[in-house]
N, C-alpha and C. Protein backbone atom coordinates (compact mmCIF):
# COMPACT_ATOMS: atom_id res chain seq x y z
N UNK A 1 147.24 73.42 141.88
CA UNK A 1 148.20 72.48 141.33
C UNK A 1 147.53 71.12 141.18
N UNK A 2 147.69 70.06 140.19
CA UNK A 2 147.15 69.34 139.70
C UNK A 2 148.23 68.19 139.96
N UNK A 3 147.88 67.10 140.70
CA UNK A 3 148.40 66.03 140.80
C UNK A 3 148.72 64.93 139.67
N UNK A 4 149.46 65.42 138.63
CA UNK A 4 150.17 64.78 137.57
C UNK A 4 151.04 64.05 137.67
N UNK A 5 151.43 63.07 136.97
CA UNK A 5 152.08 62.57 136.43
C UNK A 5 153.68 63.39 136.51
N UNK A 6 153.81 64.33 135.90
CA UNK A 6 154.65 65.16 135.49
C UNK A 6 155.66 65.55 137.13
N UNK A 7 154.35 66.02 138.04
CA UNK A 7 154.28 66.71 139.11
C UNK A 7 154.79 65.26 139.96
N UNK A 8 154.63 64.36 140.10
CA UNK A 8 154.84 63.29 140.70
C UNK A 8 155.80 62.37 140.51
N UNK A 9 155.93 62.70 139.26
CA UNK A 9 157.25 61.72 138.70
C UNK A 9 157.13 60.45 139.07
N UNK A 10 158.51 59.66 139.31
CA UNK A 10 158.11 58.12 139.14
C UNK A 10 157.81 58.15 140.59
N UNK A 11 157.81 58.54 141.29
CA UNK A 11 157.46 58.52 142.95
C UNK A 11 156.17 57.82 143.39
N UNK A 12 155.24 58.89 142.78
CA UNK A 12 153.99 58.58 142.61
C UNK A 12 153.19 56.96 141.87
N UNK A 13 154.01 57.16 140.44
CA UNK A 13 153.30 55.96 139.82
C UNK A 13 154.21 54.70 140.03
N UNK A 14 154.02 54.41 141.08
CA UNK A 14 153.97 52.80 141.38
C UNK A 14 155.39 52.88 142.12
N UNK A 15 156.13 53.96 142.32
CA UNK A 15 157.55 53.67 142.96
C UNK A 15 157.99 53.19 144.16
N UNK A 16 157.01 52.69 144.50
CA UNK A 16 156.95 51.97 145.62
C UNK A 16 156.41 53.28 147.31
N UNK A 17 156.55 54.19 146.75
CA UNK A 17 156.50 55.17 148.20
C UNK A 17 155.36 55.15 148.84
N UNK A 18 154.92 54.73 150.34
CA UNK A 18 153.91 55.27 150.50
C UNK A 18 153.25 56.75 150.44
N UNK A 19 152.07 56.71 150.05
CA UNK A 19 151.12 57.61 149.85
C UNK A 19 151.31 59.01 151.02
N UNK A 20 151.00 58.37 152.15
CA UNK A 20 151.33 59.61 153.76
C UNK A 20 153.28 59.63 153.50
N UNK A 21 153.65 59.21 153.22
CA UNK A 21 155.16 59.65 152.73
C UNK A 21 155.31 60.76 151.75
N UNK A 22 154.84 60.19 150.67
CA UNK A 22 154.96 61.29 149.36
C UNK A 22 153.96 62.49 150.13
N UNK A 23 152.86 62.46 150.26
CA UNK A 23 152.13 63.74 150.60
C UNK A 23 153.15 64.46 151.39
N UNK A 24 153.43 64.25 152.57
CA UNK A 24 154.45 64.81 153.56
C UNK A 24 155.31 65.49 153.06
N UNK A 25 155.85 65.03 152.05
CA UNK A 25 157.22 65.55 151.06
C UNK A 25 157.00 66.91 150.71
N UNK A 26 155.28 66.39 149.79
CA UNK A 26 155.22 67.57 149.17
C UNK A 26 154.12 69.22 149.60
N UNK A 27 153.71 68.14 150.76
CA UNK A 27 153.40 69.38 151.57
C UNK A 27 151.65 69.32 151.53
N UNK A 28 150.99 68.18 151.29
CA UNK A 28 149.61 68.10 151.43
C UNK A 28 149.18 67.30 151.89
N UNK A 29 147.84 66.91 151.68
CA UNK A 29 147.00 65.74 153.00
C UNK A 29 146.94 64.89 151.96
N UNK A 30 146.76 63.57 152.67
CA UNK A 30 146.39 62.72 151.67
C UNK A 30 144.77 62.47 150.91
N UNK A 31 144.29 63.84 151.27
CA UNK A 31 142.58 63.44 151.15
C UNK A 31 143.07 64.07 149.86
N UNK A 32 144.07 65.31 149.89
CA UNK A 32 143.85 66.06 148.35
C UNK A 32 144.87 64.87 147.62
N UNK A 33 145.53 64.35 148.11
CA UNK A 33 146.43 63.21 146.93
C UNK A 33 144.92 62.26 146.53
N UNK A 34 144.55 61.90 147.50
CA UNK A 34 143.52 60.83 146.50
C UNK A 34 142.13 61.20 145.76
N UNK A 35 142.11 62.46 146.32
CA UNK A 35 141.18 63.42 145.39
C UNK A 35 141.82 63.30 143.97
N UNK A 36 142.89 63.84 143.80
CA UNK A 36 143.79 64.00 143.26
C UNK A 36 144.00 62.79 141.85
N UNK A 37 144.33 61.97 142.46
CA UNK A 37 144.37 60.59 142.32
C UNK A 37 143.19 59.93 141.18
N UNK A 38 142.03 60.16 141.84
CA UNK A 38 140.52 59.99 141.53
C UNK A 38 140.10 60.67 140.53
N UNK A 39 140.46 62.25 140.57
CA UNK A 39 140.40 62.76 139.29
C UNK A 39 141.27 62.91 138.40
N UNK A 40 142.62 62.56 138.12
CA UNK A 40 143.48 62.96 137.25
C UNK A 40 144.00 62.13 137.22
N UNK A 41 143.79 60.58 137.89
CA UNK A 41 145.11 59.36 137.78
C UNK A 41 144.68 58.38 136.32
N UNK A 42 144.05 59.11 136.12
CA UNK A 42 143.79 58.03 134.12
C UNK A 42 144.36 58.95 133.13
N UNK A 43 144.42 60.11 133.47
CA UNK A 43 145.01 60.96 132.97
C UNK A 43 145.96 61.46 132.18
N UNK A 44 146.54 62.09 131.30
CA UNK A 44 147.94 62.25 130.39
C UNK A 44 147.78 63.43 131.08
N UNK A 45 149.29 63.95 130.74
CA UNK A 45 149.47 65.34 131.64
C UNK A 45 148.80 66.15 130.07
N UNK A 46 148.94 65.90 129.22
CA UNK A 46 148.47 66.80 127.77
C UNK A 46 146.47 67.30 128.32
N UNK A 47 146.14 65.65 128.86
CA UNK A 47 144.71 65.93 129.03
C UNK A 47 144.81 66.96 130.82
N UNK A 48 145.51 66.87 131.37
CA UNK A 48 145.27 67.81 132.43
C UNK A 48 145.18 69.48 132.17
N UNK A 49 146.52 69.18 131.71
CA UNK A 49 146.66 70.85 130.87
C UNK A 49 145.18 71.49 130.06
N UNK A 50 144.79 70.34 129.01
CA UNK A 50 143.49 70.67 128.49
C UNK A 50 142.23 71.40 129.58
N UNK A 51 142.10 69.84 130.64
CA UNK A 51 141.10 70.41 131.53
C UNK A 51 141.16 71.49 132.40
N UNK A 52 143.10 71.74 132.75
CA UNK A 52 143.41 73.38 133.34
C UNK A 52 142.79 74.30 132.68
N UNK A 53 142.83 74.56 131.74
CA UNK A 53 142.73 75.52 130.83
C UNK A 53 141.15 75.65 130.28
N UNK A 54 140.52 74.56 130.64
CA UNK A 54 138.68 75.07 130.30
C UNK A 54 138.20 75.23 131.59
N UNK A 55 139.15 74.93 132.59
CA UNK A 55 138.57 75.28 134.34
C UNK A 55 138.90 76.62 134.32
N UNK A 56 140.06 76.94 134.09
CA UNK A 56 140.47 78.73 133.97
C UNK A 56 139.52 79.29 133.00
N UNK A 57 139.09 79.55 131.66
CA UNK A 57 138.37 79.70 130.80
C UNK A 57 136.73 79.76 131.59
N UNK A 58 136.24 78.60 132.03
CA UNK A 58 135.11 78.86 132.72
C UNK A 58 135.08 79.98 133.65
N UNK A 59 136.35 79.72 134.70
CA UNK A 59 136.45 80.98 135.89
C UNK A 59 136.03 82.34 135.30
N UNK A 60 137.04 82.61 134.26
CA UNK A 60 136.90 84.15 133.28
C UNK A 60 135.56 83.93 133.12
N UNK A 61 134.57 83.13 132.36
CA UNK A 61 133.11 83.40 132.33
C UNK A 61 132.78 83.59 132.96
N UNK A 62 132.51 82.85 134.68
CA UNK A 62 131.91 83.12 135.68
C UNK A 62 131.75 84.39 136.08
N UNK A 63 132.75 84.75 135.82
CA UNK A 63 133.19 85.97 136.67
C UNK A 63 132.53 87.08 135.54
N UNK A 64 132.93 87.36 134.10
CA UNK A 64 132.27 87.92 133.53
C UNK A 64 130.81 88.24 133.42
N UNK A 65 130.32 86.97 133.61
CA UNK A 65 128.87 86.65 133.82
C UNK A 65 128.23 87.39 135.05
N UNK A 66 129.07 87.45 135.92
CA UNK A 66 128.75 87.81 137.16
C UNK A 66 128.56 89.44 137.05
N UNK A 67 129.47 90.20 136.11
CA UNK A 67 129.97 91.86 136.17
C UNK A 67 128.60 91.93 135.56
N UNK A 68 128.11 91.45 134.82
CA UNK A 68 127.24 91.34 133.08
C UNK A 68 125.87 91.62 134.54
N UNK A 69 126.10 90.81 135.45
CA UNK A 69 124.43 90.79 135.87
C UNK A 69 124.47 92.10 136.86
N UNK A 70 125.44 92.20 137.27
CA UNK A 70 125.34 93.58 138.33
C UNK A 70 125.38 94.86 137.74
N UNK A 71 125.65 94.79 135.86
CA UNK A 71 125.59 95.98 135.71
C UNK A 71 124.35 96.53 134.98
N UNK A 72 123.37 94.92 134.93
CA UNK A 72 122.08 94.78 134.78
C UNK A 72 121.21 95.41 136.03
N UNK A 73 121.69 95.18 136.93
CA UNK A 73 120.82 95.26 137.68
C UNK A 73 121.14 96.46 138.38
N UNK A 74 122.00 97.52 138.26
CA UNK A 74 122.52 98.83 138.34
C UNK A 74 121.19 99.24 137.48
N UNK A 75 121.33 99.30 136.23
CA UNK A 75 120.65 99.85 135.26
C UNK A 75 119.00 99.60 135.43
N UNK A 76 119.06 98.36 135.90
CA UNK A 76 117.13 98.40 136.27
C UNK A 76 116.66 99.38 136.97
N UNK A 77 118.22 99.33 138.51
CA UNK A 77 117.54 100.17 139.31
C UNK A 77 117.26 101.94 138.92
N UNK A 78 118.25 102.28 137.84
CA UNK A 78 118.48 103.58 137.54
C UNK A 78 116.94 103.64 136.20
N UNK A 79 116.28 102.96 136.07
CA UNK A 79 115.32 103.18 135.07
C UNK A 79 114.07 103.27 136.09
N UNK A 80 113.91 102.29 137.15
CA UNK A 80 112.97 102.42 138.50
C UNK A 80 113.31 104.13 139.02
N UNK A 81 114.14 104.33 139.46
CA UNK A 81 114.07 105.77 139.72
C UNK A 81 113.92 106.87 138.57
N UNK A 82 114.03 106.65 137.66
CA UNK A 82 113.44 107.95 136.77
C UNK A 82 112.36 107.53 136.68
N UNK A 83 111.57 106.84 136.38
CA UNK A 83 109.73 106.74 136.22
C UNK A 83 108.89 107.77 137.41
């Protein structure tokens, strides 16, 4: 979950609440609110969504990438044993 705007409502931007207040509320530390904060507080929720969605997109590569090399390296080993 991505510390938005959206997600925070007016609470967050400037509503006066402290920070260890709001976290408490919503159930996290304040290291991930100002993580949080740090990366997504210049933010539009349109541009979060964007960067959700090429972080998910990468994951699927990773992970693809990952099947791609083990079924490389299945196949090396099955060409080493027939020689």
């Amino acid at each position: 979950m991505y510390g938005r705007a959206d997600y925070w409502g007016a609470e967050g931007a400037g509503g006066g609440v402290k920070a260890a207040d709001l976290c408490r509320k919503h159930g996290i530390s304040e290291a991930t609110f100002y993580n949080w904060k740090a990366k997504y507080g210049g933010m539009e929720v349109s541009e979060t969504k964007r960067l959700k969605a090429l972080e998910d997109e990468n994951a699927k590569l990773k992970k693809l990438l990952a099947e791609q090399m083990l079924d490389v390296a299945a196949l090396r080993e099955l060409l080493v044993k027939k020689r």
